[in-house]
Protein backbone atom coordinates (compact mmCIF):
# COMPACT_ATOMS: atom_id res chain seq x y z
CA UNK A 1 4.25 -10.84 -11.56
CA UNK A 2 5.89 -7.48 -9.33
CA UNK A 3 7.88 -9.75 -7.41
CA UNK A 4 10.42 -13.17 -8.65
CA UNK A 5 10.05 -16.06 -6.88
CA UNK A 6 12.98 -18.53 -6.18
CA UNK A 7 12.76 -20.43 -9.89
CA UNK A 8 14.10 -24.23 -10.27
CA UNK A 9 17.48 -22.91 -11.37
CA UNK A 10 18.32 -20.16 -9.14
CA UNK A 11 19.40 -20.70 -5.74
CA UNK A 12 17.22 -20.44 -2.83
CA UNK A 13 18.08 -16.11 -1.58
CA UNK A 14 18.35 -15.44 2.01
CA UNK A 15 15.10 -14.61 3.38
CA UNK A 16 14.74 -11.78 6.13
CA UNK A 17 11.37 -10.86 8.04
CA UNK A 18 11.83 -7.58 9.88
CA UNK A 19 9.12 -6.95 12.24
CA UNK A 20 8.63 -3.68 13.62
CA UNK A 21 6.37 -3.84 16.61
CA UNK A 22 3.70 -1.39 16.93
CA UNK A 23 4.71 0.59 13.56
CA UNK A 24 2.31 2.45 11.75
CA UNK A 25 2.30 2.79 7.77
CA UNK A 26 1.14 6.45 7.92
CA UNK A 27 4.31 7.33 10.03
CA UNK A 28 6.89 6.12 7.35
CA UNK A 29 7.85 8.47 4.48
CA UNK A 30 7.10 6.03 1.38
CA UNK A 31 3.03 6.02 2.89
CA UNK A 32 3.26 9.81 2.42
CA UNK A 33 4.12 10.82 6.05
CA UNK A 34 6.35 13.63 6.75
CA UNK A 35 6.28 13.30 10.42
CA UNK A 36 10.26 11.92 10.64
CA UNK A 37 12.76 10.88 7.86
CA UNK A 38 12.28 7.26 7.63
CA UNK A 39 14.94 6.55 4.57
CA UNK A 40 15.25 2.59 5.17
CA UNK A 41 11.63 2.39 4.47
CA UNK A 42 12.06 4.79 1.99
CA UNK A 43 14.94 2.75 -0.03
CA UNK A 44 13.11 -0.64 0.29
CA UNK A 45 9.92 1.32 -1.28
CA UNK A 46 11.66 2.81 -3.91
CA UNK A 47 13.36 -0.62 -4.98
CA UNK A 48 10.85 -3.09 -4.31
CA UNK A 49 6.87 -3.52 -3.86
CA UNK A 50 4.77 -1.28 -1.17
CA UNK A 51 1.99 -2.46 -0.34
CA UNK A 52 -0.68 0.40 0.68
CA UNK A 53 -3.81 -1.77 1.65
CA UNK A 54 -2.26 -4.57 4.31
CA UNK A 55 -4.38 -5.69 7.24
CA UNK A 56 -2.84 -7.52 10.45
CA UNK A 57 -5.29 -10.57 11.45
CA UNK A 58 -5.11 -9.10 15.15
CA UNK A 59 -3.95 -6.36 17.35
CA UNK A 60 -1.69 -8.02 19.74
CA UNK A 61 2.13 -9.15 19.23
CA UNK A 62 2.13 -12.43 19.86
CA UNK A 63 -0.93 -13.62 18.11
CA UNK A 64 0.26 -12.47 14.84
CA UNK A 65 4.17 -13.43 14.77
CA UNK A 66 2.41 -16.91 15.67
CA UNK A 67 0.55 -16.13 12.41
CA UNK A 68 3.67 -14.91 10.38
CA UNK A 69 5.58 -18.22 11.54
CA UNK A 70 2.26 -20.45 10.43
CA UNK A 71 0.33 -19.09 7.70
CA UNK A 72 -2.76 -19.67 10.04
CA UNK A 73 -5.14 -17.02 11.81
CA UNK A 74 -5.19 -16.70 15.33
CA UNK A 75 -8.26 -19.08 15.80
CA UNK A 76 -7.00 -21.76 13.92
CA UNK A 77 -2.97 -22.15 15.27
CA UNK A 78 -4.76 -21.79 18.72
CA UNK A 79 -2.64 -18.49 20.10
CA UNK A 80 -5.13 -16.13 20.64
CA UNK A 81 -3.49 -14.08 23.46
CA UNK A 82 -0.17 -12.88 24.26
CA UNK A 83 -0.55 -15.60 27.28
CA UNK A 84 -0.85 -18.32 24.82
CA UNK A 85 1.40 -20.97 23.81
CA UNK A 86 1.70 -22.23 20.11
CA UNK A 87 0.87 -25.68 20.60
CA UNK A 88 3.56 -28.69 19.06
CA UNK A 89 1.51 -30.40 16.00
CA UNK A 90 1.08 -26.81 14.63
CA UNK A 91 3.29 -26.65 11.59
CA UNK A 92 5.49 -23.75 11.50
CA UNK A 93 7.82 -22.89 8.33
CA UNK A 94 11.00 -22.41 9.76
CA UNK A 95 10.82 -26.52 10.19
CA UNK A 96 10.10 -26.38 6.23
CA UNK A 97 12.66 -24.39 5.53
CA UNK A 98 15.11 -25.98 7.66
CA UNK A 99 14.48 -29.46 6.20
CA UNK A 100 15.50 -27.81 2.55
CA UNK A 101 18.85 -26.23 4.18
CA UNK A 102 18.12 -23.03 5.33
CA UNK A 103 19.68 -21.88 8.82
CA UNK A 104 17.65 -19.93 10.72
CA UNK A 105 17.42 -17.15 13.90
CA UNK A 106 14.71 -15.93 15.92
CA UNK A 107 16.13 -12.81 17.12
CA UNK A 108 13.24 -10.87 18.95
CA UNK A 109 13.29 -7.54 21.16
CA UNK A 110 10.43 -9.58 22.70
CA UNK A 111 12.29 -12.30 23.82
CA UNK A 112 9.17 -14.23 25.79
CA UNK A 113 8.02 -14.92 22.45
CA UNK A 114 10.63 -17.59 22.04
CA UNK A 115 11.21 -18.87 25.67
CA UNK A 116 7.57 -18.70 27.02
CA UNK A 117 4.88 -18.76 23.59
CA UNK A 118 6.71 -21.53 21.71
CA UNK A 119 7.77 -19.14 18.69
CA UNK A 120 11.14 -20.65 18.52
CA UNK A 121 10.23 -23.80 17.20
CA UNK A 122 12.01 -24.88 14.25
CA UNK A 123 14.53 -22.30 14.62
CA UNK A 124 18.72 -23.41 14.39
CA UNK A 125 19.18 -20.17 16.65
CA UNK A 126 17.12 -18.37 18.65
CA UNK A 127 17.54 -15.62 20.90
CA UNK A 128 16.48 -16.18 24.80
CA UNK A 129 15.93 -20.09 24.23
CA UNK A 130 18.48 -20.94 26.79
CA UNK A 131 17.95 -19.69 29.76
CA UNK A 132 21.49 -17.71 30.46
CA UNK A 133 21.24 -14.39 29.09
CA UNK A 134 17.19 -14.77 28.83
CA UNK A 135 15.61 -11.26 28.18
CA UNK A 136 11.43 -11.02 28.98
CA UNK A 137 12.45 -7.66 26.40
CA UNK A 138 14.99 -6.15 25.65
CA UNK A 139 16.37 -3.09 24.20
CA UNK A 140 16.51 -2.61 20.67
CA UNK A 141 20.02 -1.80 20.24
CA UNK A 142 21.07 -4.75 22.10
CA UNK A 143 18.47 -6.82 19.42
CA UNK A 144 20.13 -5.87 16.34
CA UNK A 145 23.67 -6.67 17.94
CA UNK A 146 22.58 -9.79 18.74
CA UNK A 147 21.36 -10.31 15.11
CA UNK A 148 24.79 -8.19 14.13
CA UNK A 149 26.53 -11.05 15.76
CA UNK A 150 24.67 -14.04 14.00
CA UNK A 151 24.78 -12.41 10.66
CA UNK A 152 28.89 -12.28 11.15
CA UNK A 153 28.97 -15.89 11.46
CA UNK A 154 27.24 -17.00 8.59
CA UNK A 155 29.58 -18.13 5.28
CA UNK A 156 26.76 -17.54 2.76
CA UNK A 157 27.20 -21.14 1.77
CA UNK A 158 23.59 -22.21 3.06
CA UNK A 159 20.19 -20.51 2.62
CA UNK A 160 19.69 -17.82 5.49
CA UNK A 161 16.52 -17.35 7.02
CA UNK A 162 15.70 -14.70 10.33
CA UNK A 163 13.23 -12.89 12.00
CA UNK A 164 14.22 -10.12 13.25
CA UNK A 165 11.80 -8.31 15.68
CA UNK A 166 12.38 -4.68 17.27
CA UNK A 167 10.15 -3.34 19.86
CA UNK A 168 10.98 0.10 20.74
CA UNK A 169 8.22 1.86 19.10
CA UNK A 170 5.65 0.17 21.44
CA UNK A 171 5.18 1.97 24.05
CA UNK A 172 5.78 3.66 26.56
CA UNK A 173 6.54 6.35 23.94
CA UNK A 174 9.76 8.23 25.05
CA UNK A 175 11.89 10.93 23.17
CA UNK A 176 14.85 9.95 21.19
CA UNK A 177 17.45 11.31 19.00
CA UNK A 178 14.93 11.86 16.25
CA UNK A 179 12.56 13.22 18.08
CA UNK A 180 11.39 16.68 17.43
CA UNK A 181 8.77 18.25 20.08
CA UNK A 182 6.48 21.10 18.82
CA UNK A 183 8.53 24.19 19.41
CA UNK A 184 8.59 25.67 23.22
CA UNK A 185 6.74 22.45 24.51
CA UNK A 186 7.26 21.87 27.97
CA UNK A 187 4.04 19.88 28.60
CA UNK A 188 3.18 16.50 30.84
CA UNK A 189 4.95 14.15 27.78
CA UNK A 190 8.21 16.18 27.87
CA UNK A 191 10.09 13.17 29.08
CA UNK A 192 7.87 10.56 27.38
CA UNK A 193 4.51 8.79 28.79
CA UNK A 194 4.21 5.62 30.21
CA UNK A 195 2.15 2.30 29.63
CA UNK A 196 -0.11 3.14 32.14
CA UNK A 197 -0.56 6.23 31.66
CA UNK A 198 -1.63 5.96 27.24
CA UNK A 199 -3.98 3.08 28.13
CA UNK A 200 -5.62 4.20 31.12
CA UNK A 201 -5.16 8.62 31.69
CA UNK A 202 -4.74 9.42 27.91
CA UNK A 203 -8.17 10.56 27.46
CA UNK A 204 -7.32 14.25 29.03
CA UNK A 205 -4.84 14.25 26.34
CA UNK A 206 -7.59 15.00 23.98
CA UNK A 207 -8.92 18.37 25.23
CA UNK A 208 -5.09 19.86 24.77
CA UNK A 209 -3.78 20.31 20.68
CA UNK A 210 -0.43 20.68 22.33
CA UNK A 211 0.21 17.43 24.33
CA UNK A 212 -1.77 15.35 21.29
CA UNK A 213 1.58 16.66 18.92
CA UNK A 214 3.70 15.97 21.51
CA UNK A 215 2.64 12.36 21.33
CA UNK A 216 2.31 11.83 17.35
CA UNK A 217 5.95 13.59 18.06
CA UNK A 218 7.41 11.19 20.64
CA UNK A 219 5.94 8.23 18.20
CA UNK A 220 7.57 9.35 15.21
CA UNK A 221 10.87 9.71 16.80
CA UNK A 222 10.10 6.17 17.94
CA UNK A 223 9.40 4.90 14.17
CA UNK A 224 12.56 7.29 12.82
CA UNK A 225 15.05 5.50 15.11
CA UNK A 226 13.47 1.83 14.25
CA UNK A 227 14.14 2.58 10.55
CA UNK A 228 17.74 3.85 11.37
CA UNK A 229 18.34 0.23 13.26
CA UNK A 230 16.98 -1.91 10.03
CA UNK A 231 19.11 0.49 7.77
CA UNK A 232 22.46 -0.88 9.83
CA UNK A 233 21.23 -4.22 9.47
CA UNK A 234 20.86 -3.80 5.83
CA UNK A 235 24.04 -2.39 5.92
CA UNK A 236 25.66 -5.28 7.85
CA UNK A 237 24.13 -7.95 5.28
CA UNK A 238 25.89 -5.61 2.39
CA UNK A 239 28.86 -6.22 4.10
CA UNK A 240 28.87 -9.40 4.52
CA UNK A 241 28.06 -9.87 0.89
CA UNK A 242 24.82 -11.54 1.73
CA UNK A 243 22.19 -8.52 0.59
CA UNK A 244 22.25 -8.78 -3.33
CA UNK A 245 20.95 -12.51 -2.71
CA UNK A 246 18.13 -11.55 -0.23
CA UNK A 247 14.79 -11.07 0.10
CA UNK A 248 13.70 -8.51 2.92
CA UNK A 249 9.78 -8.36 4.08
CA UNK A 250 9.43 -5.22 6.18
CA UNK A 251 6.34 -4.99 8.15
CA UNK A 252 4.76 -4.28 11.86
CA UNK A 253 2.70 -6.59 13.26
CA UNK A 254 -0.14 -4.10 14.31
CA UNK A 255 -0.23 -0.12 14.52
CA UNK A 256 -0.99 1.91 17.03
CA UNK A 257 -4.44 4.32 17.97
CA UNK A 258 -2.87 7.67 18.80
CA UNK A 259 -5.99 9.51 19.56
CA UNK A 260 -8.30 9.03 16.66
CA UNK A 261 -11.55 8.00 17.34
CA UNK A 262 -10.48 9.04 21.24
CA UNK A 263 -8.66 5.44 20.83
CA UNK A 264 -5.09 5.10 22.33
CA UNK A 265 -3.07 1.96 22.12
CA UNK A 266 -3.83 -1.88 20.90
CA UNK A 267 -5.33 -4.54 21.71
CA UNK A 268 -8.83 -5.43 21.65
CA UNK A 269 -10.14 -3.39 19.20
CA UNK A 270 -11.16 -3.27 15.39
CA UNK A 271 -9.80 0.06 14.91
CA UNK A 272 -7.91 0.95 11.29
CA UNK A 273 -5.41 2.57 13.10
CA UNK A 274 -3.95 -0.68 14.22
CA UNK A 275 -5.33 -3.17 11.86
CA UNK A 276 -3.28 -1.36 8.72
CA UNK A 277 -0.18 -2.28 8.68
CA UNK A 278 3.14 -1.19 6.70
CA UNK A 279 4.36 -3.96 4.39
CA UNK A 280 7.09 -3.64 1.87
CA UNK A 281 8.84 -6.61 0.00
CA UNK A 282 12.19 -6.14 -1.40
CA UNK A 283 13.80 -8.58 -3.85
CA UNK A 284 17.55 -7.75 -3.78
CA UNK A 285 18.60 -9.87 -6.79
CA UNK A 286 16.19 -7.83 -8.79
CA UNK A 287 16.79 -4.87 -10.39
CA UNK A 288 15.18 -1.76 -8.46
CA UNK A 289 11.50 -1.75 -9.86
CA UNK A 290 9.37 0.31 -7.33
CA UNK A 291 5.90 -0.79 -7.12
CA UNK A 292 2.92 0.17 -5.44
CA UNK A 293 0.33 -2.78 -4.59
CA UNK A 294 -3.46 -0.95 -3.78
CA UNK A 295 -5.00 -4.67 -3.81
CA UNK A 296 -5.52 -5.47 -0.02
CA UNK A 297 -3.78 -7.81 1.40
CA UNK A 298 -3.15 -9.26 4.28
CA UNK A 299 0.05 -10.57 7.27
CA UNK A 300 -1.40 -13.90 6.72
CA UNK A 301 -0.32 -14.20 2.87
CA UNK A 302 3.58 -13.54 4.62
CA UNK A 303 4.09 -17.37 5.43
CA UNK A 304 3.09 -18.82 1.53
CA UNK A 305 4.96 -15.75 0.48
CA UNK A 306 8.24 -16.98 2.39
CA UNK A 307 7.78 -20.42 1.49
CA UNK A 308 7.40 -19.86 -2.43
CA UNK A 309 10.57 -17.48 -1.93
CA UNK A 310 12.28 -20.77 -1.31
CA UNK A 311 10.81 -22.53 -3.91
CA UNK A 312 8.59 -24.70 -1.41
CA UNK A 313 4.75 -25.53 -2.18
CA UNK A 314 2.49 -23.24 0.08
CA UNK A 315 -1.10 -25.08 -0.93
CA UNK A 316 -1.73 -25.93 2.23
CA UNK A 317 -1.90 -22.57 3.81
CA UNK A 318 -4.84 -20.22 3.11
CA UNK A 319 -2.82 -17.02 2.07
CA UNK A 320 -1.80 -15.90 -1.11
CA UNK A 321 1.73 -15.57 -2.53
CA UNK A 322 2.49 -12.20 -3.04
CA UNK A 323 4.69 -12.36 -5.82
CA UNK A 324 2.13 -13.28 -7.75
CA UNK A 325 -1.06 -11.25 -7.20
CA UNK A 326 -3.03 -13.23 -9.74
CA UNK A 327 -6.09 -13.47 -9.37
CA UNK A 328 -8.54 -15.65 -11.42
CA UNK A 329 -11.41 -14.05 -12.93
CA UNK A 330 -13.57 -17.45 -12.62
CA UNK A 331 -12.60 -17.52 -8.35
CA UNK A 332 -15.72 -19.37 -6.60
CA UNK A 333 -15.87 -16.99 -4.04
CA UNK A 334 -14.10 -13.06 -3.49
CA UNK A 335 -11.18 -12.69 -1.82
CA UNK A 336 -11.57 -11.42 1.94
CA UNK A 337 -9.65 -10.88 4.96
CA UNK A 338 -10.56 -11.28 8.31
CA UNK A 339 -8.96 -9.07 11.71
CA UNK A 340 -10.39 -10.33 14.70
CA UNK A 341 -10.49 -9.13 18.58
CA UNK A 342 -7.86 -10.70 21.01
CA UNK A 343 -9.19 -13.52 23.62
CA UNK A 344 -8.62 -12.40 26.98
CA UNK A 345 -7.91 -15.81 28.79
CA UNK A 346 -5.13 -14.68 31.27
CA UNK A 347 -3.64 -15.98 34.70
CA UNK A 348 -4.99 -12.20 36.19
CA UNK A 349 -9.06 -12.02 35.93
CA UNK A 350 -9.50 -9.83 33.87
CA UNK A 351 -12.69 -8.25 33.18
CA UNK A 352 -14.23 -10.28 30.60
CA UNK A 353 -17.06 -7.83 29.95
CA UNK A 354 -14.44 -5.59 28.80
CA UNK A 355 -14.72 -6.10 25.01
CA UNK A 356 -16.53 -8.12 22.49
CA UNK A 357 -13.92 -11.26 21.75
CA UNK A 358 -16.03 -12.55 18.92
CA UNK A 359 -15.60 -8.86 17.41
CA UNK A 360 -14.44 -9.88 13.58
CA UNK A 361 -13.66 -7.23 10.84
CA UNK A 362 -14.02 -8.83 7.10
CA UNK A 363 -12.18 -6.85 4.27
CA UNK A 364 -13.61 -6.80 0.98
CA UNK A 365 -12.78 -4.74 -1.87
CA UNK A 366 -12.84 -1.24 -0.71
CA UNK A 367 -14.78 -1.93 2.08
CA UNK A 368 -14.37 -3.00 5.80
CA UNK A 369 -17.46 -4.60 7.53
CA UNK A 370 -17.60 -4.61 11.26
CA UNK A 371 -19.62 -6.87 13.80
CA UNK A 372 -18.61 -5.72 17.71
CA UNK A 373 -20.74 -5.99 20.56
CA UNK A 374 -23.93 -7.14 18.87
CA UNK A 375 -23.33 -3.98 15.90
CA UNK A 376 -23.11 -4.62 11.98
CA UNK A 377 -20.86 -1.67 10.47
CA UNK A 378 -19.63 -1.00 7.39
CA UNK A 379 -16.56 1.42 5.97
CA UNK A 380 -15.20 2.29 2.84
CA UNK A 381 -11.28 2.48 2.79
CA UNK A 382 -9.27 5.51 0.92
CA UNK A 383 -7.91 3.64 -2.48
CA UNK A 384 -4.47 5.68 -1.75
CA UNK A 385 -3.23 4.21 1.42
CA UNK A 386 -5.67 2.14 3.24
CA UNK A 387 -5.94 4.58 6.75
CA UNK A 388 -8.39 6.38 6.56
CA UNK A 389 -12.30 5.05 6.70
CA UNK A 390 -15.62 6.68 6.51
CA UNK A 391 -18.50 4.99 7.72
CA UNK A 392 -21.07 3.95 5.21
CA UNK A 393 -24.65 2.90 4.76
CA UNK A 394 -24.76 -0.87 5.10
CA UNK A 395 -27.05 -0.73 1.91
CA UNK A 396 -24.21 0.05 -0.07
CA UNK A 397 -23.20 -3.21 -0.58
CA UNK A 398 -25.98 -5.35 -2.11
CA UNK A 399 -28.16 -7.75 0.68
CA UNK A 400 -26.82 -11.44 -0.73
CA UNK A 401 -22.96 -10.16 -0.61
CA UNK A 402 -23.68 -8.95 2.92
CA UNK A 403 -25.54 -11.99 3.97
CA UNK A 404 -22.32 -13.97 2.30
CA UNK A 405 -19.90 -12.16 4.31
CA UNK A 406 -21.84 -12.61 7.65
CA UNK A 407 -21.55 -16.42 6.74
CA UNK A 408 -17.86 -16.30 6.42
CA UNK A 409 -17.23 -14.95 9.29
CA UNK A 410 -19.70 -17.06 11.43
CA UNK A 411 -17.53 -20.21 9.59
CA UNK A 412 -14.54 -18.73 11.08
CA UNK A 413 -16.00 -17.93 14.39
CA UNK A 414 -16.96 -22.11 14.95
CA UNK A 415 -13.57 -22.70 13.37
CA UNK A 416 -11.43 -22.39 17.20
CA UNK A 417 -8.61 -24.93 17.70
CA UNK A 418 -8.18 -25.51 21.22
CA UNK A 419 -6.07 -22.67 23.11
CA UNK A 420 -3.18 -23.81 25.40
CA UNK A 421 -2.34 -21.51 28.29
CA UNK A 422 1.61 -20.63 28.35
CA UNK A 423 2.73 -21.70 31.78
CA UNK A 424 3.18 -17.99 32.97
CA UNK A 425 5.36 -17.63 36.68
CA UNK A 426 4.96 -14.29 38.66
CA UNK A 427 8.14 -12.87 37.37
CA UNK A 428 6.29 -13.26 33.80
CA UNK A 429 3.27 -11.94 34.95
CA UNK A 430 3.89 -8.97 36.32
CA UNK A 431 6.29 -8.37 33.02
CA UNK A 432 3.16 -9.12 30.77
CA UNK A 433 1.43 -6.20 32.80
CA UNK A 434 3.87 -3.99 32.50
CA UNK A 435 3.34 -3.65 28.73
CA UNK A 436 -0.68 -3.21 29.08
CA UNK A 437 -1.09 -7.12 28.13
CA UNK A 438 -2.45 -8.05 31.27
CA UNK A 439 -4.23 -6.10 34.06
């Protein structure tokens, strides 16, 4: 057991998901990075369970906070794109919880993921569900005062439950207080670079040493000031006398390609650098007992993890509880996880030829197995932290387990609920395209 459930006697703890938008593990301290001084990440790391081997079900923000919120991958709650709307006889757990007292927030830097993709169902409080004061996104800074300002109001005598969702690391990348450029650089990213310019002109980048460290700079300054933020909400819920009854799940909901494999950005792709994820649990009514989890796992196991937190039955979800890793030596079948490819089903044509949507990625073990654009791949994953792959012969794993894992994910493939279209206006639009969602 690394991690204490809520038990029959104790009462329910508060329960906080932080989700850091486009952060990657390998840029936080505790995953061995030395880039910026992340100590939030650090402290939670050093108290509670890190979790080196976590894989995001999809490269895209809105797919996967529909996933945190459900327990369900993408194909199966139906929100596939960041144009999609979760449809109403989904279950989501904040309804659970909320039926066995918690209150809850939804308190999102991404505020269209309440008002436009449905995300704020089941929520007492959400940010940017009324439409006075409705942010597309916002700031960071103006997130974690408006999550500042909910914490202040709450008693302690009920269950709390919040998301909390910062987006500043996404980009565009720009500098920041914690930003330190490679000494003398006076380069094109001096002053940041935009959306447009990482998806679509970053490929010159490549050829020049000097801008590619002025990037990974700019980003780490980005992930150093997001840490900072969750360190003053920490600090508020200490204040407030609320943080030695809490549980606090700290994760991103994808990374972010920064060059490698001549990859920039997220989205469509199967790339490690944005299907790893950071993930570390921290039990505040335990005493500090630092852990370190190389099992992979996965963003889907957050929702059965939440719900046993509460003491609430989970055995209708398909992830695992992770404060129990247990697992049984007589299982029918291995335990996988599956990252799939974003469905491109937007307002704006755009060009469906662009990438493979059916493009899965099936973790098992060590290994990562690949099928994109009619190609069977397979990886082996470092043990340490779960970045870096090398590719491998497919022979390495033995013909029937292949065969088995091509199965699984053709059964997911034919699994697709139907997909409902978020009723998108222009204003909307031309925000969604503005962060690279849309073109």
């Amino acid at each position: 057991m690394l991690i204490t459930a809520c038990g029959d006697r104790e009462p329910p703890p508060h329960i906080f998901v932080v989700s850091v938008d486009t952060l990657r593990a390998d840029y936080l301290e505790p995953y061995g990075s030395d880039a910026a001084a992340t100590p939030t990440a650090s402290r939670l790391a050093e108290e509670g369970t890190l979790f080196t081997r976590a894989v995001t079900p999809m490269g895209i923000t809105v797919p996967v906070h529909a996933t945190l919120l459900t327990g369900l991958m993408p194909r199966i709650h139906g929100v596939r794109a960041n144009v999609h709307e979760l449809a109403e006889e989904v279950p989501v757990i904040a309804e659970r919880l909320g039926a066995h007292g918690y209150r809850s927030a939804s308190i999102l830097s991404l505020g269209m993921m309440n008002f436009i993709s449905g995300l704020d169902r089941g929520f007492d409080h959400a940010s940017d569900r009324a439409e006075q004061g409705r942010s597309f996104k916002r700031e960071d800074a103006e997130t974690l005062e408006l999550a500042l300002d909910w914490i202040a109001d709450q008693d302690g005598s009920s269950p709390l439950f919040m998301l909390l969702h910062l987006y500043d690391v996404h980009s565009p990348h720009l500098p920041t207080e914690h930003t330190a450029m490679p000494p003398g650089y006076d380069g094109i990213l001096a002053d940041g670079i935009s959306v447009e310019t990482l998806y679509n002109e970053s490929q010159p980048l490549l050829d020049n040493p000097d801008d590619m460290a002025a990037l990974r700079a700019l980003y780490a300054g980005e992930a150093a000031t997001a840490d900072e933020r969750v360190g003053r909400f920490l600090d508020a819920l200490e204040a407030q006398g609320l943080l030695e009854n809490s549980v606090v799940i700290f994760l991103a909901d994808h990374g972010q390609g920064l060059g490698e494999n001549d990859y920039f950005g997220h989205g469509p792709t199967l790339e490690q650098t944005v299907l790893h994820v950071p993930l570390i649990i921290r039990d505040f009514r335990q005493r500090p007992a630092p852990e370190r989890v190389s099992e992979t796992v996965g963003l889907i196991d957050i929702a059965p993890t939440i719900l046993s937190f509460a003491g609430l039955p989970h055995d209708n979800l398909p992830g695992r509880d992770l404060g129990s890793l247990v697992v049984s030596a007589e299982a029918d079948e291995p335990l996988i996880y599956l990252s799939e490819v974003e469905q491109r089903s937007s307002q704006t044509e755009f060009r469906p030829e662009h990438f493979d949507d059916e493009a899965l990625a099936v973790y098992f073990d060590h290994y990562k197995l690949t099928e994109s654009d009619g190609e069977t791949r397979l990886f082996r994953i470092d043990s340490t932290w779960g970045q870096a792959i090398e590719p491998v012969a497919l022979d390495q794993l033995h013909e029937s387990l292949r065969i088995w894992l091509a199965e699984r994910m053709e059964d997911y493939r034919e699994g697709v609920s139907e997909i409902r279209r978020a009723e998108l206006d222009d204003e909307a639009i031309e925000a969604l395209r503005s962060l690279g969602y849309i073109q």
